[in-house]
Protein backbone atom coordinates (compact mmCIF):
# COMPACT_ATOMS: atom_id res chain seq x y z
CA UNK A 1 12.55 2.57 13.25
CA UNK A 2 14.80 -0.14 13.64
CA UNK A 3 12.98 -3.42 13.60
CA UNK A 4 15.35 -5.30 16.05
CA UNK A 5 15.97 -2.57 18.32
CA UNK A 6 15.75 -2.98 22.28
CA UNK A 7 16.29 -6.10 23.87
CA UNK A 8 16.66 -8.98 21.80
CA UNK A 9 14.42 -11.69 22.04
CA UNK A 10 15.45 -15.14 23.44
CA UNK A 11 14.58 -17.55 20.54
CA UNK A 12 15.81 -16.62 17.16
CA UNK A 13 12.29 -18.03 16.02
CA UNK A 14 10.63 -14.86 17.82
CA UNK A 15 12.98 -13.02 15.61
CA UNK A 16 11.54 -14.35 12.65
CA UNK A 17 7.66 -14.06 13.60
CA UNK A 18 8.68 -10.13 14.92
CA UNK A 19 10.11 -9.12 11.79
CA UNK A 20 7.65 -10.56 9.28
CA UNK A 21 4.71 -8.96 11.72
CA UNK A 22 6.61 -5.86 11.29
CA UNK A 23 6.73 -7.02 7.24
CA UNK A 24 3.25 -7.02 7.17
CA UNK A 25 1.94 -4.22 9.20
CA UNK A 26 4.76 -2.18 7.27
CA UNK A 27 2.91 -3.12 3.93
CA UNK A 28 -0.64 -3.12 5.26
CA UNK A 29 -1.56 0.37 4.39
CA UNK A 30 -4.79 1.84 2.11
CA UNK A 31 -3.78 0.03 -0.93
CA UNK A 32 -4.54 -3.48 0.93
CA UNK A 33 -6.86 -2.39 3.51
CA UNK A 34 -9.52 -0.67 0.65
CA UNK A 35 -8.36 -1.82 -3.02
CA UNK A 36 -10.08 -5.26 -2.73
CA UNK A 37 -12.87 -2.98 -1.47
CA UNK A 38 -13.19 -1.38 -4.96
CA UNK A 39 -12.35 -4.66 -7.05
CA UNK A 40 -14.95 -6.75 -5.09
CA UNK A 41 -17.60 -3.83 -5.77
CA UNK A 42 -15.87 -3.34 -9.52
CA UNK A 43 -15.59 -7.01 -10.84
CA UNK A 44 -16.61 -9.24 -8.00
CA UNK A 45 -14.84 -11.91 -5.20
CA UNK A 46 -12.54 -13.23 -8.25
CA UNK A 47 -11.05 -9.97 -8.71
CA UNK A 48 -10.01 -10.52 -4.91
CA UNK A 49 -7.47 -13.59 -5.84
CA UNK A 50 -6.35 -11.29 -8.76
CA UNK A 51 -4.88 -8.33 -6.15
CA UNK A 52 -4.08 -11.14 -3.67
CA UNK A 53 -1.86 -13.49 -4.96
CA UNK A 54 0.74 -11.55 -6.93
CA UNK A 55 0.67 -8.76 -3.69
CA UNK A 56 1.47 -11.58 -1.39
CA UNK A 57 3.90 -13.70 -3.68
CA UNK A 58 5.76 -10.40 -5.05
CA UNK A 59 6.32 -9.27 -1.42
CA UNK A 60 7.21 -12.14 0.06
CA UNK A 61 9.61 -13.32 -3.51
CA UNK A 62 11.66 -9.82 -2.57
CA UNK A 63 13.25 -12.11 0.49
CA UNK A 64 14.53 -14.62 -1.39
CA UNK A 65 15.98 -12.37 -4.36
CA UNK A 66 17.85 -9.79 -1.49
CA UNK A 67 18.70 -12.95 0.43
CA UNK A 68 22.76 -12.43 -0.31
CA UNK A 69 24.27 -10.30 2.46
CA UNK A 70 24.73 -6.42 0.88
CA UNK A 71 22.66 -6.76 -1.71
CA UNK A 72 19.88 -5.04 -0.19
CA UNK A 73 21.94 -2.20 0.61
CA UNK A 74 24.08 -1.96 -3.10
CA UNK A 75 20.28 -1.69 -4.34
CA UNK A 76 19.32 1.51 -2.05
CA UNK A 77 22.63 3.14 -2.57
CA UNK A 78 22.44 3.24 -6.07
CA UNK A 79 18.40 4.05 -5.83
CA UNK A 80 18.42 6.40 -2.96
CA UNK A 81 16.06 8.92 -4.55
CA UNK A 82 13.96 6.91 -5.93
CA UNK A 83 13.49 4.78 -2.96
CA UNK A 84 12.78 8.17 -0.53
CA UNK A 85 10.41 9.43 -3.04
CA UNK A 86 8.47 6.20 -3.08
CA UNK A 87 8.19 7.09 1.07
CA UNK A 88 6.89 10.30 0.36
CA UNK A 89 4.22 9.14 -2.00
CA UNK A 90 3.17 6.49 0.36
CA UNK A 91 2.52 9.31 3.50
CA UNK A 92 0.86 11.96 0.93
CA UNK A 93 -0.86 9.08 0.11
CA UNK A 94 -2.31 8.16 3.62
CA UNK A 95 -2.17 11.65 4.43
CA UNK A 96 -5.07 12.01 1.70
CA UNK A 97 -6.79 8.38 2.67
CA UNK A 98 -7.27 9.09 6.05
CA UNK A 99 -8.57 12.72 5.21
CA UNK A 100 -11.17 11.24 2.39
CA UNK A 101 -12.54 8.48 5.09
CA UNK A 102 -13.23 11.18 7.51
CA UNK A 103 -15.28 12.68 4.94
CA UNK A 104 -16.85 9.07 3.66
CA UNK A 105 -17.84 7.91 7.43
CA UNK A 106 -18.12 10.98 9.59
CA UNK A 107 -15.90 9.28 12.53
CA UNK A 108 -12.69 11.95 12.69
CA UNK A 109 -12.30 11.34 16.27
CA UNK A 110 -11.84 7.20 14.88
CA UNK A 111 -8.84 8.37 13.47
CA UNK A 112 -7.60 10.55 16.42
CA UNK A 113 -8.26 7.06 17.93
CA UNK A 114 -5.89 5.22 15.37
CA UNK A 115 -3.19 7.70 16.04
CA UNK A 116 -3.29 7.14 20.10
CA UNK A 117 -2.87 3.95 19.74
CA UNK A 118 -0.35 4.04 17.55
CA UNK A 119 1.70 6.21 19.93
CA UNK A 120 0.46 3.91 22.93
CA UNK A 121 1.26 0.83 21.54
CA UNK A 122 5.19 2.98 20.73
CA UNK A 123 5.53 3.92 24.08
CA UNK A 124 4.36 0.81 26.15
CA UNK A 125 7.02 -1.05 23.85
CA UNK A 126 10.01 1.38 24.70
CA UNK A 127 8.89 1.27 28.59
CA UNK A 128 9.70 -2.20 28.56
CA UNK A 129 12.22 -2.64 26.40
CA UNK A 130 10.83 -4.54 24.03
CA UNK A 131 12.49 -5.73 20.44
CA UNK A 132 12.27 -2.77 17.62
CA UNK A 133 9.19 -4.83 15.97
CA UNK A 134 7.23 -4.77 19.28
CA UNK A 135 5.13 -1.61 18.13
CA UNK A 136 4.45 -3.63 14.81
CA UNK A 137 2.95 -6.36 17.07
CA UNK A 138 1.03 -4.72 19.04
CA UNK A 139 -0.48 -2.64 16.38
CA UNK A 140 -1.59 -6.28 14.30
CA UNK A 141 -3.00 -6.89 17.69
CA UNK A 142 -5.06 -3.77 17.65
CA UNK A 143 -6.24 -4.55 14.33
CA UNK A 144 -7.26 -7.89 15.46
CA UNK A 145 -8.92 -6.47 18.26
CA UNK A 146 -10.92 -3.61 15.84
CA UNK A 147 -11.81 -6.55 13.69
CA UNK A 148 -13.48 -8.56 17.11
CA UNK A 149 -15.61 -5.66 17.75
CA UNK A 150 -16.75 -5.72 14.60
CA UNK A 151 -17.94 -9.15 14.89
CA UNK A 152 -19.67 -8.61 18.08
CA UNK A 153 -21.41 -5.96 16.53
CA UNK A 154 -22.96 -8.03 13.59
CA UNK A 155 -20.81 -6.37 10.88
CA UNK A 156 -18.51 -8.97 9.74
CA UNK A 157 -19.56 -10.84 6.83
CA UNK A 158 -22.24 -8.12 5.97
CA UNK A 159 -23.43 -8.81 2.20
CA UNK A 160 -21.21 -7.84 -0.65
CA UNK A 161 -23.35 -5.96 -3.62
CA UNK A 162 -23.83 -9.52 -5.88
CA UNK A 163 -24.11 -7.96 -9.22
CA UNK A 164 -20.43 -6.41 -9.98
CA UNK A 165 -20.39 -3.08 -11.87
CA UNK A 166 -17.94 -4.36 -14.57
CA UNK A 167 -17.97 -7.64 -16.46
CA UNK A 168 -15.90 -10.20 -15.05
CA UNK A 169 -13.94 -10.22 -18.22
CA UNK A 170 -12.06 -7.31 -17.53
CA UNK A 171 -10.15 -9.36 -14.78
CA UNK A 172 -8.03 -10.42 -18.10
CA UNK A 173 -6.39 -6.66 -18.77
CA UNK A 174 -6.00 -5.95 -14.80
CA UNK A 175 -3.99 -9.35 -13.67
CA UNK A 176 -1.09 -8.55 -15.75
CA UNK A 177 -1.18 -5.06 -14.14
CA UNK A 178 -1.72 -6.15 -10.47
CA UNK A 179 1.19 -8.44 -11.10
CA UNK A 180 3.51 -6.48 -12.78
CA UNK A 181 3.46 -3.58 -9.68
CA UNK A 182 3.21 -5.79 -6.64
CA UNK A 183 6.21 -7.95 -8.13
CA UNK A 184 8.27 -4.87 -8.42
CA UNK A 185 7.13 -1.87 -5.72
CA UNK A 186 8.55 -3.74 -3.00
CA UNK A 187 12.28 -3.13 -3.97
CA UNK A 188 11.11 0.60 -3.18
CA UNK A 189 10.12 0.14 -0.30
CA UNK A 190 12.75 1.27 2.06
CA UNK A 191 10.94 -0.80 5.16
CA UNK A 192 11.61 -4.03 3.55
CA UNK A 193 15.36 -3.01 3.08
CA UNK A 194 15.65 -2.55 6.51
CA UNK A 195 13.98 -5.74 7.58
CA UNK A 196 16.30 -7.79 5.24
CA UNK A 197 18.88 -5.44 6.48
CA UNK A 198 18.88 -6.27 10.68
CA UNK A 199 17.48 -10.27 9.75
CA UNK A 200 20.17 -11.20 6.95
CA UNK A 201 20.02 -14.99 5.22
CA UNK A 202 17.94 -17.27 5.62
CA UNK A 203 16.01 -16.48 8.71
CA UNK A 204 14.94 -13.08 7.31
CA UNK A 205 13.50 -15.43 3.98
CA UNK A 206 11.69 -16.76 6.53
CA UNK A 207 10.49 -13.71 8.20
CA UNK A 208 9.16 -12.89 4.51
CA UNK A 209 7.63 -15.57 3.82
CA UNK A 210 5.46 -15.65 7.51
CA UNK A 211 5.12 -12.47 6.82
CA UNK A 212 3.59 -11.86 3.76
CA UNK A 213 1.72 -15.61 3.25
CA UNK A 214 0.57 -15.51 6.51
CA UNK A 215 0.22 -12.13 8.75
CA UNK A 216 -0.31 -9.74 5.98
CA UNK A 217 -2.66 -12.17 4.08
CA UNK A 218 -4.69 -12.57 7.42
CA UNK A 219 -5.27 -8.47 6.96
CA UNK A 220 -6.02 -8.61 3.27
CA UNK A 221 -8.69 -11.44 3.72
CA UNK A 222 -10.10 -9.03 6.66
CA UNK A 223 -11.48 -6.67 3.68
CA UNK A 224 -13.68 -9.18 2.20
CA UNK A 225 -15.02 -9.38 5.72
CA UNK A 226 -15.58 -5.61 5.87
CA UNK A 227 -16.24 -4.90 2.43
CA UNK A 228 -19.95 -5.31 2.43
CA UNK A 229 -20.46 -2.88 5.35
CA UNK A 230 -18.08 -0.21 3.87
CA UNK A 231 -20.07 -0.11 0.75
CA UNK A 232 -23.55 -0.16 2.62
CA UNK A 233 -22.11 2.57 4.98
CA UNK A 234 -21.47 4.87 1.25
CA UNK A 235 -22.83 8.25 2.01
CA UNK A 236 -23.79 7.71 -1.60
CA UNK A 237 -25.64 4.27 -0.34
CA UNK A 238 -26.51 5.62 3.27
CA UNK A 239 -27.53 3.73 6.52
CA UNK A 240 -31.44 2.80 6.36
CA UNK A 241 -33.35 5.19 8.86
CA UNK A 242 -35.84 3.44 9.57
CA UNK A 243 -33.76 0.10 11.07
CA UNK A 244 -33.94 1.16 14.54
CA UNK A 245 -31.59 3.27 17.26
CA UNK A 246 -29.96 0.15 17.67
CA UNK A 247 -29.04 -0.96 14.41
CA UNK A 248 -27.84 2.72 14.23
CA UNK A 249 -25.87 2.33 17.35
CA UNK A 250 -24.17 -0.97 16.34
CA UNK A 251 -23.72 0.64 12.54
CA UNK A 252 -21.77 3.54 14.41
CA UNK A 253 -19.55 1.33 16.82
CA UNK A 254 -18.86 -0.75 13.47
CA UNK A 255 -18.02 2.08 11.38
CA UNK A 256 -15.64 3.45 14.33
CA UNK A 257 -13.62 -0.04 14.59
CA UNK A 258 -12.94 -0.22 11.08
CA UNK A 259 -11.87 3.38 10.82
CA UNK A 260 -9.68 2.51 14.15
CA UNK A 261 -7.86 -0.14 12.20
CA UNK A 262 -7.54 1.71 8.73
CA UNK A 263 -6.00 4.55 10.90
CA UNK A 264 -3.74 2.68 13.48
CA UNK A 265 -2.19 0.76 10.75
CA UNK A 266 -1.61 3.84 8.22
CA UNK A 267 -0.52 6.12 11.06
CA UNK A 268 2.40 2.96 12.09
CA UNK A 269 2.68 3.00 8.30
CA UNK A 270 3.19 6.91 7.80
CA UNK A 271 5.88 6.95 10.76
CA UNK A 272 8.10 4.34 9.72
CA UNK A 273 8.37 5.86 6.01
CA UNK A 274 8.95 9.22 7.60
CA UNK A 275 11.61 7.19 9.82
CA UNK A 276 12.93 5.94 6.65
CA UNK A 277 13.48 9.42 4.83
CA UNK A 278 15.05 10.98 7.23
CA UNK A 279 18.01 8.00 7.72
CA UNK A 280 18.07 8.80 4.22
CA UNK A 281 18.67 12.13 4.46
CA UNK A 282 22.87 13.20 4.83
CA UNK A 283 23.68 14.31 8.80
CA UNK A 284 23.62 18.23 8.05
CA UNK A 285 20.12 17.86 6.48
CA UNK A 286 18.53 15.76 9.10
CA UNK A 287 15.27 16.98 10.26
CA UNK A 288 12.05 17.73 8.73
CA UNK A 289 11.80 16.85 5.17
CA UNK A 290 10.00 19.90 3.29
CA UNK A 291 9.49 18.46 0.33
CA UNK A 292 7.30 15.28 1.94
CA UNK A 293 5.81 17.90 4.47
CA UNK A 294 4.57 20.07 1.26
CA UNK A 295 3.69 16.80 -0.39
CA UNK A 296 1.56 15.65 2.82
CA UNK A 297 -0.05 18.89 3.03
CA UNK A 298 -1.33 19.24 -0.31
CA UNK A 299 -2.47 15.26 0.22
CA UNK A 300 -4.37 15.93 3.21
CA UNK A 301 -5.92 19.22 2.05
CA UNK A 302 -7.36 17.20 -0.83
CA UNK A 303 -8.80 14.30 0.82
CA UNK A 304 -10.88 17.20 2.96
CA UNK A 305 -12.10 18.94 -0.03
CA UNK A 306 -13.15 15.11 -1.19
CA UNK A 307 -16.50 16.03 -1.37
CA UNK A 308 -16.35 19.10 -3.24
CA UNK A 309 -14.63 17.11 -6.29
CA UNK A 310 -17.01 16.11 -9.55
CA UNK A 311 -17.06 13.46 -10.39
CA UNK A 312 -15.26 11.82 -12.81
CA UNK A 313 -14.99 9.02 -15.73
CA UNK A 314 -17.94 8.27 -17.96
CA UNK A 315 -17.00 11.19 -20.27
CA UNK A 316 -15.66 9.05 -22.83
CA UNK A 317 -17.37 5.66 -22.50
CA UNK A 318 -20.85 4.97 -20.85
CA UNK A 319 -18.81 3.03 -17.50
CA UNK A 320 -20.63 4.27 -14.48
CA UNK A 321 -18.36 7.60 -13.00
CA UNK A 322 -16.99 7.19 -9.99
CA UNK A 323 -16.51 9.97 -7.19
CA UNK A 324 -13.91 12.50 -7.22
CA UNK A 325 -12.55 10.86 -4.06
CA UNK A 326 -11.89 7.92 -5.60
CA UNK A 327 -10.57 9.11 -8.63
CA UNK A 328 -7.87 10.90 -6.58
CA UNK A 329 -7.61 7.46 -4.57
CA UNK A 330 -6.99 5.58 -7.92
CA UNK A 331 -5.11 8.34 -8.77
CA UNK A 332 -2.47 7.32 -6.05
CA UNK A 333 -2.71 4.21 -7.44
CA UNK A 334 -0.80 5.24 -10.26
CA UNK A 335 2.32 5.44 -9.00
CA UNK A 336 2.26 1.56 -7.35
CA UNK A 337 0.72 0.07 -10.99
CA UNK A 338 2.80 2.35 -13.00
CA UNK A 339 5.49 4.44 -11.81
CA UNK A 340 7.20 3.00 -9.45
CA UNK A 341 7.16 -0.55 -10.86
CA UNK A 342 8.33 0.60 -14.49
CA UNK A 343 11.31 2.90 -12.57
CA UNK A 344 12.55 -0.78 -11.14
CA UNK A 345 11.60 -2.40 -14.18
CA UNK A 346 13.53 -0.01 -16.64
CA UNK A 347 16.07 1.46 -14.13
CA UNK A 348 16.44 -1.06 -11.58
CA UNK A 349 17.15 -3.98 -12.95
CA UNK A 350 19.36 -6.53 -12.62
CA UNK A 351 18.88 -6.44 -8.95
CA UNK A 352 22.45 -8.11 -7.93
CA UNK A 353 25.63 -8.19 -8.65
CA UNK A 354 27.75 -5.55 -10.36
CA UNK A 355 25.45 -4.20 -12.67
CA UNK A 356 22.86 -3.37 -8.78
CA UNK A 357 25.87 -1.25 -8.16
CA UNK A 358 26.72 0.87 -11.43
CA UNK A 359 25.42 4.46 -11.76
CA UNK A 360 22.47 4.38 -13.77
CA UNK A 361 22.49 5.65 -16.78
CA UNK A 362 20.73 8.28 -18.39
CA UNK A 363 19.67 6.54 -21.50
CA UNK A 364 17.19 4.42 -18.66
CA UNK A 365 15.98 7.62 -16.98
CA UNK A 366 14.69 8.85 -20.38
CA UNK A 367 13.41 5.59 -21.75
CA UNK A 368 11.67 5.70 -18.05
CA UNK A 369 10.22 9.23 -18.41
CA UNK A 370 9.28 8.29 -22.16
CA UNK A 371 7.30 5.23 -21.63
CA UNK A 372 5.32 6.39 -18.15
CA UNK A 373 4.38 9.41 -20.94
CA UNK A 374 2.99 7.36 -23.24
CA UNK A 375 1.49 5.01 -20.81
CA UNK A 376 -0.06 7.21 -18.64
CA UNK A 377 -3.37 8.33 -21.03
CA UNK A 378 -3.83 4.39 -21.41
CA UNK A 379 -3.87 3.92 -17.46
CA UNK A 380 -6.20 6.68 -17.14
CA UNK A 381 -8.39 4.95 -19.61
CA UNK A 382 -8.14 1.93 -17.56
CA UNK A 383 -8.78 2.95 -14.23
CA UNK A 384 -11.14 6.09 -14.70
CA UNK A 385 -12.49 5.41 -17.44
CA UNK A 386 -12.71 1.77 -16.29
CA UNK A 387 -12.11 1.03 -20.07
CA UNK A 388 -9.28 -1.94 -18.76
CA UNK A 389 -8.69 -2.87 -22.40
CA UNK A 390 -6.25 0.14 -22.41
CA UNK A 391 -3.94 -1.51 -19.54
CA UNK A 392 -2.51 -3.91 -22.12
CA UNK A 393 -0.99 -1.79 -24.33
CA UNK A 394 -0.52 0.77 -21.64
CA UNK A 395 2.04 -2.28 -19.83
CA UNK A 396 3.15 -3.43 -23.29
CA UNK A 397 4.56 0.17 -23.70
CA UNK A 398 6.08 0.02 -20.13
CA UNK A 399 8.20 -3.35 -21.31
CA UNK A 400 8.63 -2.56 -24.52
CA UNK A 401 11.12 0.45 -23.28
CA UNK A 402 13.04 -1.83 -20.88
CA UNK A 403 14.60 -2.99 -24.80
CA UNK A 404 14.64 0.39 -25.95
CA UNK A 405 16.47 1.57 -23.07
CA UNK A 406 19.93 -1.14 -23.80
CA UNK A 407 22.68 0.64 -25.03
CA UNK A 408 23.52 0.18 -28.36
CA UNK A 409 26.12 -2.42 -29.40
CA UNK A 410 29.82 -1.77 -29.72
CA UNK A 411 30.89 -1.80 -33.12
C-alpha cells in the first residue's frame, strides 16, 4: 500500500499528520498493543517507561537518520532479504497472536470483527478517493472508538495486579535490551521505508516525529488502560461468577472491544507487510509468497493449539512458569530483541553513504550467525526463565561481534 496514493490532500500539513497516522498504526501491532501488558504484570508501571521511551524515540530517530533523499532506498536494496523476512516474521507473528487471543478470551467472531473493519475502512477510502494513508486513519479511529466503548462499559482503568511478579531490579538487565531492538528493528521495517520513501525531507521527519511521539504513543498508553482487565479476564484468573448477569454482560462487550482493536490494527498491520513482500518480490514471481504463507500457517496453527502447550520456565530457577502461549509469544519476541536488531547492528551498519550501498560481506553474515548462537541460550534464560541477569552478557555478546566482524587490517 502506497501511503500517498489517491487524491492528494490540499495542505501539505495533512500530508504530514496522514503519513505519521499511517507510521503509527503501521507499528502498532502485538508487540505494543500486549508487551506492556506482560511488563506491567512482570515488573510493574516502571517497566512501562522502560518499553516506551526507547520504542517511541528509536522509531521516530529512524526519520531523521533516512532524512537524505535515496538513502532509504540504498538501505533496502542492499538488505532486501533481510528486510522481507522481517515482514514475514511480523504476519506469522500476528497470524499466531490473533489465534492465541481467541483461545485466551473466547471472542473469535471479535476478530472476524477486526478484519471487516479493516476491509471496510479499505474500501470506503478507495470509494472516495481518499489519500493512500486514509485506511490508516480510519483504522486509529476505530481503535479510538473500541477504546470509548470500553470506557462506557466501566473497563478502562480497571486495577493493575499491585504486587509485580519480578523484583523491580530486573528493570536494570531489560532497558539495555528494550533499547538496543527498538533503536534498530525499524530500519527493517519495510513500511517505514516507504513512508520516508513518498514524504522525502523534512516534512516526512515531521511525519515521524507526530507519528511516533504522538499517535503511536496515544496507542501504547491505551494498554496501561486495558491492562488490568486483560489480566483479570486470564482464563487462568477467570471472571467472578457470582458478580451478576450484568457485570458479565459489560465484561463480555469489554472483552469484545479490546479484541476488536487488537485485531483491526494487526489485520491493517498483516496486509501492509504482505503488500510490502510482494513489491519486493521480482515481476515473474509476483503473487503469493509460499514461504510467508507456510510461515503463517504454521503461526496460526500454533496459536490454536495454545492451550494444549505446557508450560514452561521454572525448570531451572524457582521464577513462576509462564504458559505455553506466552512462551511462544515471547518466543516471537526474539527476533525484535535479538535477531533482527543484531542483523542491523552487525550487518547493517553504517546506514549512509557508500559503505549503505556495498555488498555485504560474508565475514558479517558469520559473525551475525555466530553471536545470535551464542546469545540465544542467554535470551532464553532471560525471558523464560525470567532469569534477566543473562540479557547482559547475552547483548554484550551481540556487540562484542560487531568488532569481531571488521576485516582485518591491510598489511
Amino acid at each position: 500500500m502506497n501511503p500517498q496514493a489517491g487524491a492528494q490532500p490540499r495542505s501539505p500539513s495533512a500530508d504530514v499528520l496522514g503519513i505519521a497516522t499511517y507510521l503509527a498504526s503501521s507499528w502498532t501491532w502485538c508487540i505494543g498493543m500486549f508487551l506492556p501488558v506482560l511488563l506491567v504484570r512482570d515488573l510493574g508501571l516502571w517497566a512501562f517507561l522502560v518499553f516506551a521511551i526507547p520504542n517511541c524515540a528509536g522509531a521516530a530517530l529512524m526519520g531523521w537518520v533516512l532524512r537524505r533523499p535515496g538513502a532509504s532506498e540504498a538501505l533496502v536494496a542492499s538488505h532486501r532479504s533481510a528486510c522481507v523476512w522481517f515482514s514475514r516474521i511480523t504476519v506469522a507473528f500476528h497470524a499466531f497472536f490473533l489465534m492465541w487471543m481467541v483461545q485466551r478470551t473466547g471472542v473469535g467472531w471479535a476478530v472476524i470483527a477486526g478484519f471487516i473493519t479493516n476491509l471496510l475502512t479499505g474500501a470506503l477510502a478507495a470509494w472516495r478517493n481518499w489519500p493512500g494513508w486514509a485506511p490508516a486513519a480510519l483504522t486509529y479511529a476505530a481503535s479510538v472508538a473500541a477504546a470509548g466503548v470500553m470506557a462506557w462499559s466501566g473497563s478502562l482503568g480497571a486495577d493493575i495486579p499491585s504486587d509485580p511478579l519480578l523484583p523491580v531490579a530486573d528493570l536494570f538487565w531489560l532497558a539495555p535490551v528494550c533499547v538496543f531492538g527498538f533503536v534498530f528493528c525499524p530500519y527493517l521495517d519495510l513500511t517505514f521505508h516507504e513512508a520516508r520513501r513518498v514524504l522525502p525531507g523534512p516534512a516526512g521527519t515531521r511525519a515521524f516525529v507526530a507519528g511516533f511521539g504522538g499517535f503511536f504513543l496515544i496507542m501504547i498508553v491505551l494498554t496501561l488502560a486495558y491492562a488490568g482487565m486483560f489480566l483479570r479476564t486470564d482464563p487462568s484468573l477467570g471472571l467472578d461468577p457470582s458478580a451478576g448477569p450484568l457485570v458479565a454482560t459489560l465484561a463480555t462487550v469489554s472483552v469484545a472491544a479490546l479484541v476488536i482493536h487488537l485485531s483491526a490494527q494487526s489485520a491493517f498491520t498483516m496486509q501492509l507487510h504482505l503488500g510490502m513482500i510482494a513489491g519486493a518480490r521480482t515481476a515473474p514471481r509476483r503473487g503469493i509468497d509460499l514461504v510467508t504463507a507456510l510461515v503463517a500457517a504454521v503461526a496460526m496453527i500454533t496459536g490454536i493449539c495454545a492451550p494444549l502447550i505446557p508450560a514452561m520456565g521454572g525448570f531451572f530457577t524457582n521464577r513462576p512458569p509462564m504458559s505455553g502461549g506466552e512462551a511462544v509469544y515471547r518466543s516471537f519476541m526474539a527476533f525484535y530483541g535479538l535477531v533482527f536488531p543484531a542483523y542491523v547492528w552487525i550487518c547493517m551498519l553504517p546506514m549512509t553513504g557508500e559503505a549503505a550501498r556495498a555488498r555485504l560481506p560474508r565475514r558479517r553474515v558469520l559473525a551475525f550467525a555466530a553471536a545470535v548462537g551464542i546469545a540465544a541460550p542467554m535470551f532464553y534464560m532471560g525471558f523464560i526463565e525470567r532469569q534477566t541477569l543473562w540479557l547482559g552478557p547475552g547483548l554484550g555478546v551481540v556487540l562484542a561481534a560487531r568488532w569481531l566482524a571488521r576485516p582485518p587490517k591491510a598489511a
